[in-house]
N, C-alpha and C. Protein backbone atom coordinates (compact mmCIF):
# COMPACT_ATOMS: atom_id res chain seq x y z
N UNK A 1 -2.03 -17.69 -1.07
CA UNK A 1 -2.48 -17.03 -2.29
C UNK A 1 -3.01 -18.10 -3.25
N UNK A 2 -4.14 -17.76 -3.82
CA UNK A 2 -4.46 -18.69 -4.81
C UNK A 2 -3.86 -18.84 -6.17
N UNK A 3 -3.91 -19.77 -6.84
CA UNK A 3 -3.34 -20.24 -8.14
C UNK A 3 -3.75 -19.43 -9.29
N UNK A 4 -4.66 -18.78 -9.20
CA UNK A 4 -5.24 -17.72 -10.29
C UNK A 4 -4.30 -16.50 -9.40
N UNK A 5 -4.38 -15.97 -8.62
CA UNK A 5 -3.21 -14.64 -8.44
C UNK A 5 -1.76 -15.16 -8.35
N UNK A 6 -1.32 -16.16 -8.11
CA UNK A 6 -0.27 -16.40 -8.49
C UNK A 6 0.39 -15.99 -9.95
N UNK A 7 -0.80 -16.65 -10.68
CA UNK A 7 -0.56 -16.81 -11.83
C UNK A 7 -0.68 -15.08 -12.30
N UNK A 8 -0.86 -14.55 -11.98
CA UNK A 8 -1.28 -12.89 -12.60
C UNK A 8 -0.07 -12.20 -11.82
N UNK A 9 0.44 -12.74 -10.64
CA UNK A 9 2.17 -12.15 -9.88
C UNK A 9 2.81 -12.94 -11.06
N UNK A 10 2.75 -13.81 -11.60
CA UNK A 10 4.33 -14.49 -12.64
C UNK A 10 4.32 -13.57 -13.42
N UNK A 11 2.91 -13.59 -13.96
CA UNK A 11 2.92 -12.80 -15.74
C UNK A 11 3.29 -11.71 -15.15
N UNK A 12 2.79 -10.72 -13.96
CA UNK A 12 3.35 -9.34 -14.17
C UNK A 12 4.67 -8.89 -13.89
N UNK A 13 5.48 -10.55 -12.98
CA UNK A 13 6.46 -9.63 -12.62
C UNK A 13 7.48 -10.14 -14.30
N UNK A 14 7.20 -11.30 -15.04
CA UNK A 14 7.83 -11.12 -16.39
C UNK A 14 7.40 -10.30 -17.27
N UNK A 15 6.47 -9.59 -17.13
CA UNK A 15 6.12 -8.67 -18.07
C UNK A 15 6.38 -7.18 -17.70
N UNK A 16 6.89 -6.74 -16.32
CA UNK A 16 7.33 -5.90 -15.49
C UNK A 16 9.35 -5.75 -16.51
N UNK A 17 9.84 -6.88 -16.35
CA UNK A 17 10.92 -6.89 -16.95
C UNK A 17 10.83 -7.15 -18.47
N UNK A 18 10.05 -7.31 -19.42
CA UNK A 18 10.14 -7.25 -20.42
C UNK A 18 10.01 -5.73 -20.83
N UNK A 19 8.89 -5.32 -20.43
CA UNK A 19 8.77 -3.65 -20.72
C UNK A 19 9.59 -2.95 -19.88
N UNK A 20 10.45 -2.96 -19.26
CA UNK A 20 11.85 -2.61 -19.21
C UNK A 20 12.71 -2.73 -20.08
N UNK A 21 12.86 -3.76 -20.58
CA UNK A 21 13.71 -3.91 -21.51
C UNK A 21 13.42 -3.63 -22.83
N UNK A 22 11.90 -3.35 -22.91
CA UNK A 22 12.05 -2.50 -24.76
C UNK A 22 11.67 -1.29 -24.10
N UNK A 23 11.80 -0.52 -23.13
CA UNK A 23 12.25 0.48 -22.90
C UNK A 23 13.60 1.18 -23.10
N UNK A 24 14.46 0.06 -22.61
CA UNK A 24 16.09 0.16 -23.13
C UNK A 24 16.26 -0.10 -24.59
N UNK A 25 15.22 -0.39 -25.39
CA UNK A 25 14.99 -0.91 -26.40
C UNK A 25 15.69 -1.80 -27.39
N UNK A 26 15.72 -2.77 -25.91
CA UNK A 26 16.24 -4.19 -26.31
C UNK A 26 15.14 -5.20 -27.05
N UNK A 27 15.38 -6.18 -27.66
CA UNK A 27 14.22 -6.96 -28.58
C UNK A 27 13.05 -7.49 -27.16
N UNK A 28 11.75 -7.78 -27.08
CA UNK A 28 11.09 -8.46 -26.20
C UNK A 28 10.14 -9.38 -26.78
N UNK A 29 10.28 -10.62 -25.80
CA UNK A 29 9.74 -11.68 -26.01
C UNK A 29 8.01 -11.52 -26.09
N UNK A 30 7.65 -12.10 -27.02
CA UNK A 30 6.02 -11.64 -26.48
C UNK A 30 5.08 -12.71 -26.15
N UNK A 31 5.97 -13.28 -24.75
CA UNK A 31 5.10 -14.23 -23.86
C UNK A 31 3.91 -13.85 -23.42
N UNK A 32 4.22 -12.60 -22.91
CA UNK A 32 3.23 -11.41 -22.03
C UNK A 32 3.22 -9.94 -22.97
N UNK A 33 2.14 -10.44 -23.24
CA UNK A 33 1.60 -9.14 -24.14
C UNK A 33 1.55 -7.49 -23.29
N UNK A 34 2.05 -6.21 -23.75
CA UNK A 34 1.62 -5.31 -23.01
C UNK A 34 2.33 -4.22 -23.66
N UNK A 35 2.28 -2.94 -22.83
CA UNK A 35 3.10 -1.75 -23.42
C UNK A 35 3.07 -0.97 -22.46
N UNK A 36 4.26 0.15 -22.29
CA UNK A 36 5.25 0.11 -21.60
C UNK A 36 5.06 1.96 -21.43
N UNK A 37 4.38 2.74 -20.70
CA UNK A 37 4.15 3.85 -20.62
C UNK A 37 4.99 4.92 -19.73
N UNK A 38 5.51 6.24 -19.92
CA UNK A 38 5.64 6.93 -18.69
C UNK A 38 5.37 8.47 -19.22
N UNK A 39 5.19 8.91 -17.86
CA UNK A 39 4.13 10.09 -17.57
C UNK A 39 5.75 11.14 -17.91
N UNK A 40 4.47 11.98 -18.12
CA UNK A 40 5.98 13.60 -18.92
C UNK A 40 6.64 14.09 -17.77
N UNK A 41 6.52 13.72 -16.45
CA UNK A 41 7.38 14.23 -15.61
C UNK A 41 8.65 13.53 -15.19
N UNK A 42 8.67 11.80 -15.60
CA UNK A 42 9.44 10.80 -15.65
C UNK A 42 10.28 11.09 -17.29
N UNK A 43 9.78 11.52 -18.31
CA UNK A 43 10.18 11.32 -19.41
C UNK A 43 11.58 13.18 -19.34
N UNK A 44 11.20 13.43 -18.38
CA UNK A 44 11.73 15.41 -18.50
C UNK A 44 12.74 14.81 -17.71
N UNK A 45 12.66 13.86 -17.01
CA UNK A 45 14.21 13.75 -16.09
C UNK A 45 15.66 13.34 -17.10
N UNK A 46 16.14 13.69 -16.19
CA UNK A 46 17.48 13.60 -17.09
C UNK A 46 17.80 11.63 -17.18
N UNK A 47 18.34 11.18 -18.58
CA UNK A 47 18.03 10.08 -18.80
C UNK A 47 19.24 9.11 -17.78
N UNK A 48 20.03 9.19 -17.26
CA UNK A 48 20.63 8.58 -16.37
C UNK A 48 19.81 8.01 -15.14
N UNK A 49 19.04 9.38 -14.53
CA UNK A 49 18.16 8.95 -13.87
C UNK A 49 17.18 8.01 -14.45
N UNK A 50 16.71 8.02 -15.30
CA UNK A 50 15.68 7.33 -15.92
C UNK A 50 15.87 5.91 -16.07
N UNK A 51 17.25 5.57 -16.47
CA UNK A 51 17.60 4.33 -16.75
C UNK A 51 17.53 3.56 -14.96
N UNK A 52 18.82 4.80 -14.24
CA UNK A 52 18.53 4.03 -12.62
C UNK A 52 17.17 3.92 -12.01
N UNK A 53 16.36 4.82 -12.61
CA UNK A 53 14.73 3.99 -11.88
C UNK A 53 14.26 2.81 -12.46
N UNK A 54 14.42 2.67 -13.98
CA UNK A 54 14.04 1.61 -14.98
C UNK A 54 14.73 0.30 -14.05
N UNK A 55 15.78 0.65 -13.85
CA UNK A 55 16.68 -0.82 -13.59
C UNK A 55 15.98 -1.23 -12.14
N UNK A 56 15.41 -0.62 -11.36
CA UNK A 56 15.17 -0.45 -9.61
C UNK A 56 13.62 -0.99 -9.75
N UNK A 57 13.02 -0.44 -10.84
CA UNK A 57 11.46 -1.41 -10.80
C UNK A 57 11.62 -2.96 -12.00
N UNK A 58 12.43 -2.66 -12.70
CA UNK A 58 12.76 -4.52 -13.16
C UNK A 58 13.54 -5.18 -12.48
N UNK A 59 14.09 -4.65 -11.24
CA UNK A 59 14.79 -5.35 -10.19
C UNK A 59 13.84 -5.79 -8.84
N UNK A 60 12.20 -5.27 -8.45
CA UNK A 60 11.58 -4.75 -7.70
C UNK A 60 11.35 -6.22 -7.46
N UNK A 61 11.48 -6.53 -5.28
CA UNK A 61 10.67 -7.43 -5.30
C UNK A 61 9.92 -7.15 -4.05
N UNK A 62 10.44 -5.89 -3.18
CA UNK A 62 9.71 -5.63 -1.83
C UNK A 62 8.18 -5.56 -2.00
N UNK A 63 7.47 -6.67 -2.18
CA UNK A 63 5.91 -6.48 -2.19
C UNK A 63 5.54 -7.39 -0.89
N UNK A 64 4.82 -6.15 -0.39
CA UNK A 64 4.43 -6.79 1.01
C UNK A 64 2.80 -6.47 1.23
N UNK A 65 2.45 -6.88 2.36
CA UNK A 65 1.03 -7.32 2.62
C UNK A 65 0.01 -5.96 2.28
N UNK A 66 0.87 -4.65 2.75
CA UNK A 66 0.38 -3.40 2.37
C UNK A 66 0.36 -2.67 1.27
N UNK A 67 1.72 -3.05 0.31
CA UNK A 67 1.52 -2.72 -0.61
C UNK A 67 0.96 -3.49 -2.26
N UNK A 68 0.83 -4.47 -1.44
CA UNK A 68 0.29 -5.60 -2.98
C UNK A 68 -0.51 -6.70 -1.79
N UNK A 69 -1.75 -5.88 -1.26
CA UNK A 69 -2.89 -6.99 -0.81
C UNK A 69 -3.63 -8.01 -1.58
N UNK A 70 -3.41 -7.47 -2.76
CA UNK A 70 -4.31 -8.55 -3.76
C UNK A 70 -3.21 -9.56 -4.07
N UNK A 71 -2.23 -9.61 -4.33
CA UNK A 71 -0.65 -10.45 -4.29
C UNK A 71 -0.46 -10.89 -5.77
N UNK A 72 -0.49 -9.56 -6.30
CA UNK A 72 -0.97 -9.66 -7.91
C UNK A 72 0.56 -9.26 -8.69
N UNK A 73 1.48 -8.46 -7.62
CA UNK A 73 2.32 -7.53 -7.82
C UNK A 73 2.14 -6.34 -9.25
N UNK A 74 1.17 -6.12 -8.69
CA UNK A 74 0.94 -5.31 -9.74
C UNK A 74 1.42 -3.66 -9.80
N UNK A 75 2.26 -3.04 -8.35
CA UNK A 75 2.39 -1.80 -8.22
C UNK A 75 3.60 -1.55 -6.84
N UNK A 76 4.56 -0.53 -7.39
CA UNK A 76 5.29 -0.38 -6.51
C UNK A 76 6.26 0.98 -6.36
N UNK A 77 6.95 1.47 -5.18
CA UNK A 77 7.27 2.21 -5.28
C UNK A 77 9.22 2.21 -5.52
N UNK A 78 9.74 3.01 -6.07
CA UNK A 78 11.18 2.92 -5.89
C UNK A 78 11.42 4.23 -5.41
N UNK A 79 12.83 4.44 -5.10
CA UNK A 79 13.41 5.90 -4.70
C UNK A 79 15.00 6.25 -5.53
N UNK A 80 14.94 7.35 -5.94
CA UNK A 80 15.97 7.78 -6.83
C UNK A 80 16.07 9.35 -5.95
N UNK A 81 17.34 9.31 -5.74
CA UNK A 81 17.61 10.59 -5.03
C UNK A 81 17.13 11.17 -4.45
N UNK A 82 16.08 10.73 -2.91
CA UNK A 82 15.53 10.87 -2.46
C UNK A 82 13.65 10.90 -2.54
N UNK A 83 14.28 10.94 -4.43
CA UNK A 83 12.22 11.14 -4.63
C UNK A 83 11.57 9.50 -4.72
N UNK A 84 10.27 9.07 -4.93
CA UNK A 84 9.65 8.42 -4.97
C UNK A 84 9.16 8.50 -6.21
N UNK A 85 9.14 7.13 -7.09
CA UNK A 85 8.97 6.59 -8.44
C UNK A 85 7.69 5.74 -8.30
N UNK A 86 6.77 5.73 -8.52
CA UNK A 86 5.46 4.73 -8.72
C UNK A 86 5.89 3.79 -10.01
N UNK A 87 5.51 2.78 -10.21
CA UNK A 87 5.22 2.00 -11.49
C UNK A 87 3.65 1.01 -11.06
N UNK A 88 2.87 1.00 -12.33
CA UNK A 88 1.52 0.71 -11.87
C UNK A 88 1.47 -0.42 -13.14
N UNK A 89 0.54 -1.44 -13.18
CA UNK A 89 0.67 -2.17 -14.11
C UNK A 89 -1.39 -2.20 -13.80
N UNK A 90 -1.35 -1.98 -15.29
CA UNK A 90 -3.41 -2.01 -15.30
C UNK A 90 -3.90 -3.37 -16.06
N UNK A 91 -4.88 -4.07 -16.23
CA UNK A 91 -5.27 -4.96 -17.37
C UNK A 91 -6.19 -4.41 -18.30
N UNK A 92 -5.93 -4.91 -19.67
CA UNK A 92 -6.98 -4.43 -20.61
C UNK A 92 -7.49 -5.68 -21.50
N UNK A 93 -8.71 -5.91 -22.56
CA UNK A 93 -8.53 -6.07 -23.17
C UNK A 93 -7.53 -5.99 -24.29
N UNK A 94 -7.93 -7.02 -25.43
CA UNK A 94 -6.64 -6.79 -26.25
C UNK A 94 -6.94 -5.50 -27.54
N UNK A 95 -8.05 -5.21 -27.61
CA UNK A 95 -8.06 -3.95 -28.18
C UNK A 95 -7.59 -2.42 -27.41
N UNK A 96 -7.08 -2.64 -26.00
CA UNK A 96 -7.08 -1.89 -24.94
C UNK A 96 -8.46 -0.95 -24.85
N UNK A 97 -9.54 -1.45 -24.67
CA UNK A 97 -10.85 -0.68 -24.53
C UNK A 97 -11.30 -0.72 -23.69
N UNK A 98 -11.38 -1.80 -23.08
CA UNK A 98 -12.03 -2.19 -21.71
C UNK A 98 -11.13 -3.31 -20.67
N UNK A 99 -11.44 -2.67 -19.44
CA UNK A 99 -10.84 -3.90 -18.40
C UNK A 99 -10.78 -5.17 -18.87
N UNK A 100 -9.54 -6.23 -18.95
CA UNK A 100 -9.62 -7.81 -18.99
C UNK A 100 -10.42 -8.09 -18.26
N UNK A 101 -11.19 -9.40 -19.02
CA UNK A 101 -11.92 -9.74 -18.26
C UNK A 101 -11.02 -11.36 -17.65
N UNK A 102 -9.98 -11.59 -17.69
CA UNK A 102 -8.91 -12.41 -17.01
C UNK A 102 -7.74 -12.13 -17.44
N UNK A 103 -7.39 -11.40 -16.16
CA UNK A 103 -5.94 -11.21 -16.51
C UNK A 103 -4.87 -12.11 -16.06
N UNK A 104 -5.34 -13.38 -15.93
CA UNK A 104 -4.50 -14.41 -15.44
C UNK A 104 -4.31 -15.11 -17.09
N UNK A 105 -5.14 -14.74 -18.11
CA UNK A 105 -4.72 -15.22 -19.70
C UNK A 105 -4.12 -14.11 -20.28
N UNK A 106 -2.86 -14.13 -20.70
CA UNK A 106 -2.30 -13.63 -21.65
C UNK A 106 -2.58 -13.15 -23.32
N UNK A 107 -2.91 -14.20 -23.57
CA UNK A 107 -4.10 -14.51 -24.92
C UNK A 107 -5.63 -13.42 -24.64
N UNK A 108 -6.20 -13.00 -23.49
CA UNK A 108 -7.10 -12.13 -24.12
C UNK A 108 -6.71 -10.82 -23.15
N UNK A 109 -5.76 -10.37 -22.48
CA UNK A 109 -5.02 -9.75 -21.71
C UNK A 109 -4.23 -8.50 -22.52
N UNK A 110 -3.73 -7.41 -22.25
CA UNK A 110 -3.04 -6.55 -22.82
C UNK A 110 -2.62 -5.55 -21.17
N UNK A 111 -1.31 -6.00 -21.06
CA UNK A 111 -1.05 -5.22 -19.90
C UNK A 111 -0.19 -4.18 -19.76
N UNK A 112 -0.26 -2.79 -19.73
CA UNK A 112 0.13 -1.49 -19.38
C UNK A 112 0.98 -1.32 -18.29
N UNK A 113 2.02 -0.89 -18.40
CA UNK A 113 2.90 -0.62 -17.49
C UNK A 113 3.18 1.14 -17.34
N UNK A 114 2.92 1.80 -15.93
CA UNK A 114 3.27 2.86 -16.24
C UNK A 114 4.00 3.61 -15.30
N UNK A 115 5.08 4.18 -15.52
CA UNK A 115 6.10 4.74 -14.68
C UNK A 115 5.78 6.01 -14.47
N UNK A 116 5.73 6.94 -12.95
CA UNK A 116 5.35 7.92 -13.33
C UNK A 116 6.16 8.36 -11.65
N UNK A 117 6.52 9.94 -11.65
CA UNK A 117 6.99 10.36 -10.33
C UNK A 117 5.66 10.49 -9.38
N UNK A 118 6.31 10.31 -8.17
CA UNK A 118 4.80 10.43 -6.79
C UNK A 118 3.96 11.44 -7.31
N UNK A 119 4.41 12.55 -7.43
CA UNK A 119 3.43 13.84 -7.59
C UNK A 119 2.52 13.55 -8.78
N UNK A 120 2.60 12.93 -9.72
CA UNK A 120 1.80 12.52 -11.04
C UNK A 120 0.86 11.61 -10.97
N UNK A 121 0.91 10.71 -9.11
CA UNK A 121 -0.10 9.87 -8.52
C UNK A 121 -1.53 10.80 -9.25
């Protein structure tokens, strides 16, 4: 893997666990700029569940050749009681308007995290 996707797997998988954690809405560092989304079918579950998927994608490291070909870790799946949890991480500018145009810089980067159940794919 090259040193520019390396560098875009560090930031996402610390910025993967930061927006976890002001999800729990603990204080977050703002090494890695971003914000922290989930879809109304993740938000309707009952919050126990919510927390055990939260904890299962800031714990996430099964990224393999099929599911993170670009080796960016930018997307993955978990399982909570049999169902399937997506979390997707996008790049933006920092006005969030348009695609980064390097999302290996933090400084002009704004990265989206979004949790959502399979069916909301």
């Amino acid at each position: 893997m090259d040193q520019v996707k390396q560098r875009i797997a560090k930031l996402n998988d610390e910025f993967r666990r930061v927006a976890v954690d002001a999800a729990f809405g603990q204080a977050t560092p703002e090494q890695v700029p971003g914000k922290f989304c989930a879809t109304q079918g993740f938000t309707a579950l009952p919050r126990a569940d919510q927390i055990a998927i939260l904890q299962k994608v800031r714990l996430f490291e099964d990224f393999t050749e099929a599911s993170d070909p670009y080796g960016e870790h930018d997307f993955g799946i978990v399982k909570q009681k049999g169902e399937s949890f997506y979390w997707k991480i996008d790049y933006y500018d920092k006005n969030l308007e348009y695609g980064s145009e390097d999302p290996a810089d933090p400084e002009q980067t704004t990265r989206v995290m979004t949790v959502m159940c399979h069916y909301e794919y």
